[in-house]
PDB file of N, CA and C in Angstrom:
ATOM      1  N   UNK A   1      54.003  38.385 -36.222  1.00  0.00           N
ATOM      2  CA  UNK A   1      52.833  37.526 -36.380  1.00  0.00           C
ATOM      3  C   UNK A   1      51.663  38.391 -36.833  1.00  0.00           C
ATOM      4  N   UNK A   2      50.893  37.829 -37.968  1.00  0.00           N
ATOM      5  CA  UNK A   2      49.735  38.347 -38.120  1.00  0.00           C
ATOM      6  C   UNK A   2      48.725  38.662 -37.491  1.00  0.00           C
ATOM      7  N   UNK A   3      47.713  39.144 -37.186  1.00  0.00           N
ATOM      8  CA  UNK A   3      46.863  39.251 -36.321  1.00  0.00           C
ATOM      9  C   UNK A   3      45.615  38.693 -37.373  1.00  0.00           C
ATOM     10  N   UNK A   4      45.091  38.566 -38.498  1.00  0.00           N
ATOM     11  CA  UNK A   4      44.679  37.983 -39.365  1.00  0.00           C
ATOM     12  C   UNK A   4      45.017  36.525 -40.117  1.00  0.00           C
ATOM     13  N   UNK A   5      44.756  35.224 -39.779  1.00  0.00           N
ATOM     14  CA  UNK A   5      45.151  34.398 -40.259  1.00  0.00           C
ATOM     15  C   UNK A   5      44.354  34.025 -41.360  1.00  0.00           C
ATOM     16  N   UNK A   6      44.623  33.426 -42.474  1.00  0.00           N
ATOM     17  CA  UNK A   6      43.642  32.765 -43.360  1.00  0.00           C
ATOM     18  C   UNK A   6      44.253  31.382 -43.743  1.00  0.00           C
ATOM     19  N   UNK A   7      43.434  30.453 -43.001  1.00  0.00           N
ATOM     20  CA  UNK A   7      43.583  29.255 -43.587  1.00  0.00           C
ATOM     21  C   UNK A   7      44.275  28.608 -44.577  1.00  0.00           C
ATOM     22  N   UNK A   8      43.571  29.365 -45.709  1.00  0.00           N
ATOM     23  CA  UNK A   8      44.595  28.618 -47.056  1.00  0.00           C
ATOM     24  C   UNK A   8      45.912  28.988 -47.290  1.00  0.00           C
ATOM     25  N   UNK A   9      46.415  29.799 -46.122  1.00  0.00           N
ATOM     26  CA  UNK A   9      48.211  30.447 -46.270  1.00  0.00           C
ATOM     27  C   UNK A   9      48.888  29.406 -45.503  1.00  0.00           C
ATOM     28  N   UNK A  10      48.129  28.587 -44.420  1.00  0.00           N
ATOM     29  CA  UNK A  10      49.287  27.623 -43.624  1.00  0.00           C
ATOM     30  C   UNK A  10      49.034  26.554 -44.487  1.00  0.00           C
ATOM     31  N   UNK A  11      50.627  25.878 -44.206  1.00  0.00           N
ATOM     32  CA  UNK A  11      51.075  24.569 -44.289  1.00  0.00           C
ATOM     33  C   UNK A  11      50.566  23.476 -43.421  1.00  0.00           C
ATOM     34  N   UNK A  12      49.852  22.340 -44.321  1.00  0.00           N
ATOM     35  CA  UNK A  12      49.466  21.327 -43.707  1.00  0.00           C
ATOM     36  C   UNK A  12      51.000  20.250 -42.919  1.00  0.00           C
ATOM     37  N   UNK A  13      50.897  20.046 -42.160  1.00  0.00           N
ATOM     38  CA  UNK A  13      52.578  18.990 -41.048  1.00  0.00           C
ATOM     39  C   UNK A  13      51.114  17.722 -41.485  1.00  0.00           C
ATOM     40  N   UNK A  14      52.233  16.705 -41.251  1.00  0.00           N
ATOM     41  CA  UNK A  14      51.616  15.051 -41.095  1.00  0.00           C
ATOM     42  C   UNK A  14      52.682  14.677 -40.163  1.00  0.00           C
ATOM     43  N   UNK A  15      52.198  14.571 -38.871  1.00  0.00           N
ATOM     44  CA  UNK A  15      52.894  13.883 -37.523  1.00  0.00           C
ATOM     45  C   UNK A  15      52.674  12.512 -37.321  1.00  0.00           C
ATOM     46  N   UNK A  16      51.644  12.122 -37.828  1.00  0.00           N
ATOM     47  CA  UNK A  16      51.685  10.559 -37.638  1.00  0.00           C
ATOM     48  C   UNK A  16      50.750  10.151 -38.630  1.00  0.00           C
ATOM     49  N   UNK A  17      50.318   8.581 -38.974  1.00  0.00           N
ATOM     50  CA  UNK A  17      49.640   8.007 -39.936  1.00  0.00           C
ATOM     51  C   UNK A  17      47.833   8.993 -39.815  1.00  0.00           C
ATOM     52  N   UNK A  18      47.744   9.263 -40.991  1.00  0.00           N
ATOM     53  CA  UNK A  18      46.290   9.663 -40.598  1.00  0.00           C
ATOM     54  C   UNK A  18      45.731  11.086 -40.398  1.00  0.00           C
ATOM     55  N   UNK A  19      46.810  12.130 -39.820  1.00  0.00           N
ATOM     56  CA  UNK A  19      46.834  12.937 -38.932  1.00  0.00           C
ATOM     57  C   UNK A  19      47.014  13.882 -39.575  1.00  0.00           C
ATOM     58  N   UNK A  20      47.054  14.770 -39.599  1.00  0.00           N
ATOM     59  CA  UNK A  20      47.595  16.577 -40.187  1.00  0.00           C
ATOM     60  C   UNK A  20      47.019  17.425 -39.406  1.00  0.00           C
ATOM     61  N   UNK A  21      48.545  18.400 -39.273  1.00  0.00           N
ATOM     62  CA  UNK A  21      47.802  19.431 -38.389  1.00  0.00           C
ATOM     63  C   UNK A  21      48.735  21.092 -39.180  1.00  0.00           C
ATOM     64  N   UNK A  22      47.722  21.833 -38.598  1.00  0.00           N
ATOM     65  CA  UNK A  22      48.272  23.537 -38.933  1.00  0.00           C
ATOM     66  C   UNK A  22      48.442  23.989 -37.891  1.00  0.00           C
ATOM     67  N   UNK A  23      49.237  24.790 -37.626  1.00  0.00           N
ATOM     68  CA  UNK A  23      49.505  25.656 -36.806  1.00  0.00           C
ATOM     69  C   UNK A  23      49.416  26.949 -36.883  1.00  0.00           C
ATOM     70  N   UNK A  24      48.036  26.940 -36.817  1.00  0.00           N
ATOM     71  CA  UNK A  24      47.404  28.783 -37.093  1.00  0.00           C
ATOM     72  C   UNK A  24      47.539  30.080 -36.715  1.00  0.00           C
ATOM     73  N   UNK A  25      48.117  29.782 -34.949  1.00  0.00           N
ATOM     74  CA  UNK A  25      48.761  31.114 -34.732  1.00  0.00           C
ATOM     75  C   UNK A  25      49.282  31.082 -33.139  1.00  0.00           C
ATOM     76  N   UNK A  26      50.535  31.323 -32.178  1.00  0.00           N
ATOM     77  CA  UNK A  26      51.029  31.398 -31.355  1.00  0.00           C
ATOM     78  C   UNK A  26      51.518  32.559 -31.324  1.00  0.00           C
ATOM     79  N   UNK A  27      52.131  32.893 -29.972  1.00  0.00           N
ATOM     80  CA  UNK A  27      53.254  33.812 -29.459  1.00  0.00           C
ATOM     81  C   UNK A  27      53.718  32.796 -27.920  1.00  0.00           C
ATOM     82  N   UNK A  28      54.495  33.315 -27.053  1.00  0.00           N
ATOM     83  CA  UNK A  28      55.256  32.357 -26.297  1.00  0.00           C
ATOM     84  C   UNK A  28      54.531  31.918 -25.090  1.00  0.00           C
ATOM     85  N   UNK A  29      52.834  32.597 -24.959  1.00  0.00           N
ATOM     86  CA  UNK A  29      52.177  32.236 -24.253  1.00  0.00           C
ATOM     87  C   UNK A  29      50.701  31.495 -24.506  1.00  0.00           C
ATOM     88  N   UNK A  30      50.759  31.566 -25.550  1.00  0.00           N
ATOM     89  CA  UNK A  30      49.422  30.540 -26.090  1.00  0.00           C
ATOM     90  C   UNK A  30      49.840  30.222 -27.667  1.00  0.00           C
ATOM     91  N   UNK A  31      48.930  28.923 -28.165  1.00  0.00           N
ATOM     92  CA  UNK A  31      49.191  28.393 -29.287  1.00  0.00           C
ATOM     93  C   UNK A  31      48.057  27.646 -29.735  1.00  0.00           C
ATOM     94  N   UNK A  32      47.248  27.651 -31.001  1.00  0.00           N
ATOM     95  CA  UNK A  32      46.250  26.998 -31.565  1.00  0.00           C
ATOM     96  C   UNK A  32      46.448  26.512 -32.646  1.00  0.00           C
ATOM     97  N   UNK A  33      46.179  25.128 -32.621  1.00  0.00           N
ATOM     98  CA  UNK A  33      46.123  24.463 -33.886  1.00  0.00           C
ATOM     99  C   UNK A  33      45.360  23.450 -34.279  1.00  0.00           C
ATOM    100  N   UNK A  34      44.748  23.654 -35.650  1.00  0.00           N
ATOM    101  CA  UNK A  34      44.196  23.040 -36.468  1.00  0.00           C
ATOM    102  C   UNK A  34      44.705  21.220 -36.626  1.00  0.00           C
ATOM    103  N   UNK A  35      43.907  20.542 -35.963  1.00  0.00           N
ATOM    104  CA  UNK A  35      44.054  18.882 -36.091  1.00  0.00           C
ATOM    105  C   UNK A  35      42.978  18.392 -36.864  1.00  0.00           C
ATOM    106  N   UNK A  36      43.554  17.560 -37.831  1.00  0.00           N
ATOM    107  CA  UNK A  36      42.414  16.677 -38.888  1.00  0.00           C
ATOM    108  C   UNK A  36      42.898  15.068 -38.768  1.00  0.00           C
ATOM    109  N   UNK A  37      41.611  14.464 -38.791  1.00  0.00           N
ATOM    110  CA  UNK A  37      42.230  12.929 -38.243  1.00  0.00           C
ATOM    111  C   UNK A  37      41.214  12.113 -39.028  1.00  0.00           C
ATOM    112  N   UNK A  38      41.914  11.304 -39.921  1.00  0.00           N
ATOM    113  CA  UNK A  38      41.111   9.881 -40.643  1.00  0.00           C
ATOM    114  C   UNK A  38      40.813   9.206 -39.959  1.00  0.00           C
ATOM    115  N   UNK A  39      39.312   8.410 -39.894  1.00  0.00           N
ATOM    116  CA  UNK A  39      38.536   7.562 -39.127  1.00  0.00           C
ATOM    117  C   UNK A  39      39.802   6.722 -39.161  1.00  0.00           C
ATOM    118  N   UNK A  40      40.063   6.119 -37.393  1.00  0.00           N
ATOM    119  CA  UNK A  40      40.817   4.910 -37.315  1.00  0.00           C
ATOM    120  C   UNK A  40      42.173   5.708 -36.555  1.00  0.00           C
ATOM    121  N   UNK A  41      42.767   6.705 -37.150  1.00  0.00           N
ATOM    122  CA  UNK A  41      43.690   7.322 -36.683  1.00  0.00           C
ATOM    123  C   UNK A  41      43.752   7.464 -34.741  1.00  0.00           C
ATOM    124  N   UNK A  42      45.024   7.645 -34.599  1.00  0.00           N
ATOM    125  CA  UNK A  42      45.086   7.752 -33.284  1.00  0.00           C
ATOM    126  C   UNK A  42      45.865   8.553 -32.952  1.00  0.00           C
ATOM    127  N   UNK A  43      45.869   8.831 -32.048  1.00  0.00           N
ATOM    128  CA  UNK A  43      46.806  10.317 -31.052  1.00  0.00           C
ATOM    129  C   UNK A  43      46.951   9.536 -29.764  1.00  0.00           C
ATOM    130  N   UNK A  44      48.390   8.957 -30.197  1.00  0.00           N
ATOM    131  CA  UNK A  44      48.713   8.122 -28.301  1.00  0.00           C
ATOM    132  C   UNK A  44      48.586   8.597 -28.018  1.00  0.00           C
ATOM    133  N   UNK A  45      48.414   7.945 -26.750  1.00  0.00           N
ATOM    134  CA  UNK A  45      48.271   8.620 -24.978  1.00  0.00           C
ATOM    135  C   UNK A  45      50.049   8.973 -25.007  1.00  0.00           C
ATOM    136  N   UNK A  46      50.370  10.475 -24.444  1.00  0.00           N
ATOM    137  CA  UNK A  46      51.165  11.203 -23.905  1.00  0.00           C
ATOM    138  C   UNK A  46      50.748  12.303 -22.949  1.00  0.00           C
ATOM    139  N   UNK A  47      52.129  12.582 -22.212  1.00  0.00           N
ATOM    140  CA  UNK A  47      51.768  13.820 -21.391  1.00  0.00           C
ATOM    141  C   UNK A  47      52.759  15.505 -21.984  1.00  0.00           C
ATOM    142  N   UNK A  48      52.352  16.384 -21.441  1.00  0.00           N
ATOM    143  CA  UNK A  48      53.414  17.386 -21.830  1.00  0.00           C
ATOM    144  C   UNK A  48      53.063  18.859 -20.085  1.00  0.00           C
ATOM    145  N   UNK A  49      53.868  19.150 -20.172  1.00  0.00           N
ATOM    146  CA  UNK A  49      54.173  20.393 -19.456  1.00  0.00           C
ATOM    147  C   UNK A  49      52.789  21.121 -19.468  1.00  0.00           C
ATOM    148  N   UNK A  50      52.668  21.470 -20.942  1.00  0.00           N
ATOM    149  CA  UNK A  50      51.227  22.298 -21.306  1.00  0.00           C
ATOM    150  C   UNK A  50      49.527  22.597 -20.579  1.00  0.00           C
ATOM    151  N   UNK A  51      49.403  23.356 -20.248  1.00  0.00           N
ATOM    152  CA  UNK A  51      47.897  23.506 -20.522  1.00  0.00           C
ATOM    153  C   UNK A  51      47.443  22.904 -21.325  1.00  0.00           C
ATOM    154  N   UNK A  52      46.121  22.197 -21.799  1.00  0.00           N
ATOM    155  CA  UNK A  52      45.477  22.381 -23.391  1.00  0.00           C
ATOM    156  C   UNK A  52      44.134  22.116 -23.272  1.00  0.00           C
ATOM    157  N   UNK A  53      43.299  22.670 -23.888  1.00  0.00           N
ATOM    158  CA  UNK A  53      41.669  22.678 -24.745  1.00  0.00           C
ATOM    159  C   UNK A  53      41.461  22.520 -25.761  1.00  0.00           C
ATOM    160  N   UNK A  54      40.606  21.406 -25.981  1.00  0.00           N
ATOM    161  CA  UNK A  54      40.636  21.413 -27.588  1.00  0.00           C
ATOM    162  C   UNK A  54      38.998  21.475 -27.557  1.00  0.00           C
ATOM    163  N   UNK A  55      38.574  21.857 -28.810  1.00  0.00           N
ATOM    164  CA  UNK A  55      37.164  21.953 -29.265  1.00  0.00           C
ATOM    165  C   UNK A  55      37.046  20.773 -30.109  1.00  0.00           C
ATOM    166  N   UNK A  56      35.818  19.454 -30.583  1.00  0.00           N
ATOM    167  CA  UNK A  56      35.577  18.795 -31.146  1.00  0.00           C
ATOM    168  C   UNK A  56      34.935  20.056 -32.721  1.00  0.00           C
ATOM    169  N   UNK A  57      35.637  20.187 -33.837  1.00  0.00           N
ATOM    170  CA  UNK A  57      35.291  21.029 -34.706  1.00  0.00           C
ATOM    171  C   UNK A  57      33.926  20.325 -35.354  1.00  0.00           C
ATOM    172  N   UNK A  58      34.554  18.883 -35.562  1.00  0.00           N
ATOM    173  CA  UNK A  58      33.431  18.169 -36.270  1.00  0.00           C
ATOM    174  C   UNK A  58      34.045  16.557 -36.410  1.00  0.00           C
ATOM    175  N   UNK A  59      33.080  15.431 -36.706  1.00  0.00           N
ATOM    176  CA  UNK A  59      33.755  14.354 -36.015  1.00  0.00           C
ATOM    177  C   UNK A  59      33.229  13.554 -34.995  1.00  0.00           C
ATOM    178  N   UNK A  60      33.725  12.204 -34.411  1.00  0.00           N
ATOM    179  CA  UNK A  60      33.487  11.899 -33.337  1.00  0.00           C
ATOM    180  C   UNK A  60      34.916  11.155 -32.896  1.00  0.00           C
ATOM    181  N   UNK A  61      35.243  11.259 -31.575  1.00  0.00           N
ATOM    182  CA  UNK A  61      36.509  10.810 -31.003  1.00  0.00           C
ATOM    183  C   UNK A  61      36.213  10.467 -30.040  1.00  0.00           C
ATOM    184  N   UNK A  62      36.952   9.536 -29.601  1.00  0.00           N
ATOM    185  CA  UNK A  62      37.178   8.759 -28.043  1.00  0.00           C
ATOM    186  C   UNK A  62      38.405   9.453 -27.411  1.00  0.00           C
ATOM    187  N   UNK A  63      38.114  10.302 -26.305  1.00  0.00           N
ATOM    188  CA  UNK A  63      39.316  10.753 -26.000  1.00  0.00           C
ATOM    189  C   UNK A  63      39.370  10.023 -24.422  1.00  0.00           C
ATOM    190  N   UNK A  64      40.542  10.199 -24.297  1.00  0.00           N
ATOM    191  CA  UNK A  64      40.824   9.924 -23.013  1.00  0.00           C
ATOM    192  C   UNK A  64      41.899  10.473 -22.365  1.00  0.00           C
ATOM    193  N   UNK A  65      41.657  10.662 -21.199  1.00  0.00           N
ATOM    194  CA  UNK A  65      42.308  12.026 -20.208  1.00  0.00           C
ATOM    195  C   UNK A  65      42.401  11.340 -18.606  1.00  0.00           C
ATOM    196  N   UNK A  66      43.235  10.921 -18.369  1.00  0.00           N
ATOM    197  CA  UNK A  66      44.247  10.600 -16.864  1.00  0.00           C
ATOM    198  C   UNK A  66      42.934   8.970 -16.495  1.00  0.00           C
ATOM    199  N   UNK A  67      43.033   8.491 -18.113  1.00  0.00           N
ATOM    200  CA  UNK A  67      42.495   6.999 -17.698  1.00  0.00           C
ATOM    201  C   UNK A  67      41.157   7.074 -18.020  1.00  0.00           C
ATOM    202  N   UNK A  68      40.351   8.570 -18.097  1.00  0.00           N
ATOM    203  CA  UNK A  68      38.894   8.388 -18.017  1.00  0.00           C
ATOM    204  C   UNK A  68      38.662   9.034 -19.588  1.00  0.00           C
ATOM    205  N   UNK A  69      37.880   7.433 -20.033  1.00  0.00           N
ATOM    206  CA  UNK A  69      37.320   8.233 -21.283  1.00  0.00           C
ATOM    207  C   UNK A  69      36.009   8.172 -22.174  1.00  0.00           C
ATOM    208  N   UNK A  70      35.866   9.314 -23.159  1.00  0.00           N
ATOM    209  CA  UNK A  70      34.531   9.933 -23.227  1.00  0.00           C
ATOM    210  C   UNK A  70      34.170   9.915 -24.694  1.00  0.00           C
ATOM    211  N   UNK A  71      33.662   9.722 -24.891  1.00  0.00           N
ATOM    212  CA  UNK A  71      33.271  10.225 -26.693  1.00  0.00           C
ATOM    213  C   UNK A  71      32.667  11.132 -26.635  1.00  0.00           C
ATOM    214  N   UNK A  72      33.033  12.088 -27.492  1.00  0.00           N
ATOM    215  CA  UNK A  72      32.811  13.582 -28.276  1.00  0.00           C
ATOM    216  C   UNK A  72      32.697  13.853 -29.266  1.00  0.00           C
ATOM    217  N   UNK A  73      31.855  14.024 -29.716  1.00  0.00           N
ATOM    218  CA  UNK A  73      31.045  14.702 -31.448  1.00  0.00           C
ATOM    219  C   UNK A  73      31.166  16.644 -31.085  1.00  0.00           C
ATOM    220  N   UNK A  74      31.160  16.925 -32.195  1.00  0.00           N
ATOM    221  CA  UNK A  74      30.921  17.982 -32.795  1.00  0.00           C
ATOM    222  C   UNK A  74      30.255  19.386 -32.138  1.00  0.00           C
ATOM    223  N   UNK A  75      31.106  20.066 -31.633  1.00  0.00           N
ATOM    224  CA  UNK A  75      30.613  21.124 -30.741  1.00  0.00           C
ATOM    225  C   UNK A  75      31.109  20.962 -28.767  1.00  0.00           C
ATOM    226  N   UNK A  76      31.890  19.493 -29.024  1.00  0.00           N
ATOM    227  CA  UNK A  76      31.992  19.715 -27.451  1.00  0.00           C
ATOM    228  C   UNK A  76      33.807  19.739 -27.780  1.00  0.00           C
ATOM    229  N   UNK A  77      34.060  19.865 -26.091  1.00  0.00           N
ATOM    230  CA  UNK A  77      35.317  20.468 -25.615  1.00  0.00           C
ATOM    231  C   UNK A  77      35.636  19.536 -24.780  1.00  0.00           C
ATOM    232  N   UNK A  78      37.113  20.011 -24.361  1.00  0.00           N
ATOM    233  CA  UNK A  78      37.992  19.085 -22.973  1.00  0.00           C
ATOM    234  C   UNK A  78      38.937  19.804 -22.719  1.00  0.00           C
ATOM    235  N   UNK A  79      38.976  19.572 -21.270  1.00  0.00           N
ATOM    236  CA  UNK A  79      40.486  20.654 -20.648  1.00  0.00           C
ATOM    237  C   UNK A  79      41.395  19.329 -20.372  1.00  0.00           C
ATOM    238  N   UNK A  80      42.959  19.745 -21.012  1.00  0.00           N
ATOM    239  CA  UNK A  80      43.843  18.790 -20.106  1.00  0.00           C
ATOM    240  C   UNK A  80      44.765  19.340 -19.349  1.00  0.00           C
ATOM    241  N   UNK A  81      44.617  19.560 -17.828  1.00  0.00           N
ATOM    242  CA  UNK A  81      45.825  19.690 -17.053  1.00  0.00           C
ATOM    243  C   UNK A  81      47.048  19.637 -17.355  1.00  0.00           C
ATOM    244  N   UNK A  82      48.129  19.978 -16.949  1.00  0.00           N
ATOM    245  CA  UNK A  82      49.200  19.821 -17.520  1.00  0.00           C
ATOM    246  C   UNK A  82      50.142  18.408 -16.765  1.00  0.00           C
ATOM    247  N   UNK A  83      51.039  17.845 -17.451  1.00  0.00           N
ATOM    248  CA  UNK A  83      51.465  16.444 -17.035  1.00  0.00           C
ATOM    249  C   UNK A  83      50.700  15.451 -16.821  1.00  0.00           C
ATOM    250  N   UNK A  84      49.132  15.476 -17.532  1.00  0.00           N
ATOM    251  CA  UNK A  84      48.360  14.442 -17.194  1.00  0.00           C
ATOM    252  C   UNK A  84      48.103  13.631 -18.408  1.00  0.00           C
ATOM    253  N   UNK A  85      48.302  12.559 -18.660  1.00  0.00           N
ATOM    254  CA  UNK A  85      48.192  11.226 -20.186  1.00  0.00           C
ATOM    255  C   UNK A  85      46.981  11.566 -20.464  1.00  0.00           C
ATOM    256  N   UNK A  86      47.051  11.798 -21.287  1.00  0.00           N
ATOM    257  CA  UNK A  86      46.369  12.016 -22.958  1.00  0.00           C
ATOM    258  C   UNK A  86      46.209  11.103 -24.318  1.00  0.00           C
ATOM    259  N   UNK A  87      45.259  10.759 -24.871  1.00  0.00           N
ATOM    260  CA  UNK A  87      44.883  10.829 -25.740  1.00  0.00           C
ATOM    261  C   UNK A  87      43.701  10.700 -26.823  1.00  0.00           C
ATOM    262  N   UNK A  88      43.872  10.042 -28.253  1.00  0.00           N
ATOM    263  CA  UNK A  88      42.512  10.347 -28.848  1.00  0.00           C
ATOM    264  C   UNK A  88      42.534   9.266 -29.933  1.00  0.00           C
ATOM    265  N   UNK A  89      41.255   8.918 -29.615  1.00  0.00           N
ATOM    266  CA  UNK A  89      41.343   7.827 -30.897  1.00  0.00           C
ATOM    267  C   UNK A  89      39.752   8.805 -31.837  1.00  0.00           C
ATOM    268  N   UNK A  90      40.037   8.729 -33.185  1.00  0.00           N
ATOM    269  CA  UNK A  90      39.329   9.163 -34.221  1.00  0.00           C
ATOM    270  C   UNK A  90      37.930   7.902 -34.713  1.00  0.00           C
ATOM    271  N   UNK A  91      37.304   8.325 -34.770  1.00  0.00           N
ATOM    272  CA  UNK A  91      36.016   7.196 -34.691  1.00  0.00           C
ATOM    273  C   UNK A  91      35.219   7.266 -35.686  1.00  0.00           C
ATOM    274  N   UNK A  92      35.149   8.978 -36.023  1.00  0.00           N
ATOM    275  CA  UNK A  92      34.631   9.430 -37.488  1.00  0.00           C
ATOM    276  C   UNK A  92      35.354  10.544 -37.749  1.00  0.00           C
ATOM    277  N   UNK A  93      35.842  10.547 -38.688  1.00  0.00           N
ATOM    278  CA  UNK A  93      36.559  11.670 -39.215  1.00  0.00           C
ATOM    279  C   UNK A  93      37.164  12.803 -38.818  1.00  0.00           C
ATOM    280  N   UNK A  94      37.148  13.826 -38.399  1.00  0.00           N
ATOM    281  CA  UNK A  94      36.661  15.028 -38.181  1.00  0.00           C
ATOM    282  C   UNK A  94      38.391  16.101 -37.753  1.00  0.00           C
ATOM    283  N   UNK A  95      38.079  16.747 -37.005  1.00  0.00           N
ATOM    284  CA  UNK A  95      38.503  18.045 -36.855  1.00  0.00           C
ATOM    285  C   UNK A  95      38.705  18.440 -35.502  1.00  0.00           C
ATOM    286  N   UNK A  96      39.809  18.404 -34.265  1.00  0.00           N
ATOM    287  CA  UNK A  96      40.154  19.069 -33.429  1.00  0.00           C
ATOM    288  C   UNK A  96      40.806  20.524 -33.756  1.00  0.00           C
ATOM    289  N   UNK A  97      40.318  21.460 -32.980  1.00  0.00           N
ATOM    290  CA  UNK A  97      41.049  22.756 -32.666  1.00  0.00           C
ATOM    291  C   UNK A  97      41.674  22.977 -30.974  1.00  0.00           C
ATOM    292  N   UNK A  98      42.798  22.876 -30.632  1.00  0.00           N
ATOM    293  CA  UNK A  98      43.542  22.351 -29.815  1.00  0.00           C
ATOM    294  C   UNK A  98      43.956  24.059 -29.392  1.00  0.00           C
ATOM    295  N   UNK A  99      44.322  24.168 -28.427  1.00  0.00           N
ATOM    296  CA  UNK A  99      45.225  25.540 -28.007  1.00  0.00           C
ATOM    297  C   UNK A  99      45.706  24.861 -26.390  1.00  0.00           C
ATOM    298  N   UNK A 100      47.098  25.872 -26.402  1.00  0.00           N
ATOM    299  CA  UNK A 100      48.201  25.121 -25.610  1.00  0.00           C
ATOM    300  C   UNK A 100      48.616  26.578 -25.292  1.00  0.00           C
ATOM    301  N   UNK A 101      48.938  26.366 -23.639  1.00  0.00           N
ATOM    302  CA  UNK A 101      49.473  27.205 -22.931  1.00  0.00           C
ATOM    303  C   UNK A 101      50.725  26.983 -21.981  1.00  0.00           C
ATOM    304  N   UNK A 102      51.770  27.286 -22.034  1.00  0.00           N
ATOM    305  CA  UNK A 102      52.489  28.209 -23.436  1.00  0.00           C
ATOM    306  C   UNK A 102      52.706  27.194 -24.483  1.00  0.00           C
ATOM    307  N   UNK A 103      52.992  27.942 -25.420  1.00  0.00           N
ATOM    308  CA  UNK A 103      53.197  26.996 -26.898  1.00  0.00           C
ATOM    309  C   UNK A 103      54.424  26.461 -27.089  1.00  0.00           C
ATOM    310  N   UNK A 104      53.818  24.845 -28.193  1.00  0.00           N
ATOM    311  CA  UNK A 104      54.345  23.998 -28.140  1.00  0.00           C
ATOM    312  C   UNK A 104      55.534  23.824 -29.132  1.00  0.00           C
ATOM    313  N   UNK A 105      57.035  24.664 -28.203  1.00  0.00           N
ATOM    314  CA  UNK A 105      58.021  24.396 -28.708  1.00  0.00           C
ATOM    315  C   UNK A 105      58.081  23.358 -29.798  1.00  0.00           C
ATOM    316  N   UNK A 106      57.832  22.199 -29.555  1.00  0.00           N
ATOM    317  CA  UNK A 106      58.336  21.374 -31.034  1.00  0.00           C
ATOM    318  C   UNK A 106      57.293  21.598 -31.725  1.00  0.00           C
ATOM    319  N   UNK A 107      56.368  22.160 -31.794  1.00  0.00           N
ATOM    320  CA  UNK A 107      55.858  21.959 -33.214  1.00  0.00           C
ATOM    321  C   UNK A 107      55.952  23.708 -34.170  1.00  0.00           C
ATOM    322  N   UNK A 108      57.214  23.832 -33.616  1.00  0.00           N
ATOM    323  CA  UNK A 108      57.554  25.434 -34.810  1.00  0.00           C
ATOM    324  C   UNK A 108      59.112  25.177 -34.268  1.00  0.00           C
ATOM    325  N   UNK A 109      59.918  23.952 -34.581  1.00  0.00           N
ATOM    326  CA  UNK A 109      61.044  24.318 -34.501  1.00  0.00           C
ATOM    327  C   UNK A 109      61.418  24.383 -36.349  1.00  0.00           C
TER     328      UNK A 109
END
């Protein structure tokens, strides 16, 4: 793994309608990635094993985390426990940066 990433070398994934994400850089104990989401788009509610934090890059989203939820613009954050329902609805455009502890087997199989 690089210790230098540059953006324009990863591959954009499309996981669901709307959605694209990169996967900028892991090893078997942490993992960050680049989420872009078209106004309207959604990120069901799921749970996973994981740690995760994501940063609002830019954007506004409705997220919601074990039932309680918040809208977030641009510059704020959220911790999700691990095994606790998740998710995000996209409201304006924008940009999550997500990191997951340990990293998320399916998305580098």
């Amino acid at each position: 793994m690089n210790v230098f990433i540059e953006d324009k070398d990863i591959p954009w994934e499309n996981p669901d309608p709307g959605i694209r994400r990169k996967v900028m850089a892991y090893n078997e104990h942490l993992m960050m990635v680049k989420v872009e989401f078209q106004q309207g788009a959604v990120g069901a509610l799921h749970s996973h094993y994981h740690t995760q934090m994501a940063h609002v890059e830019s954007g506004v989203f409705e997220i919601t985390i074990d039932g309680e939820k918040k809208i977030l613009k641009a510059g704020d954050a959220y911790y999700i426990p691990p095994d606790v329902v998740h998710g995000a609805v996209c409201l304006e455009a924008g940009v999550l940066i997500d990191v997951f502890s340990p990293y998320r087997e399916d998305f580098v199989k």
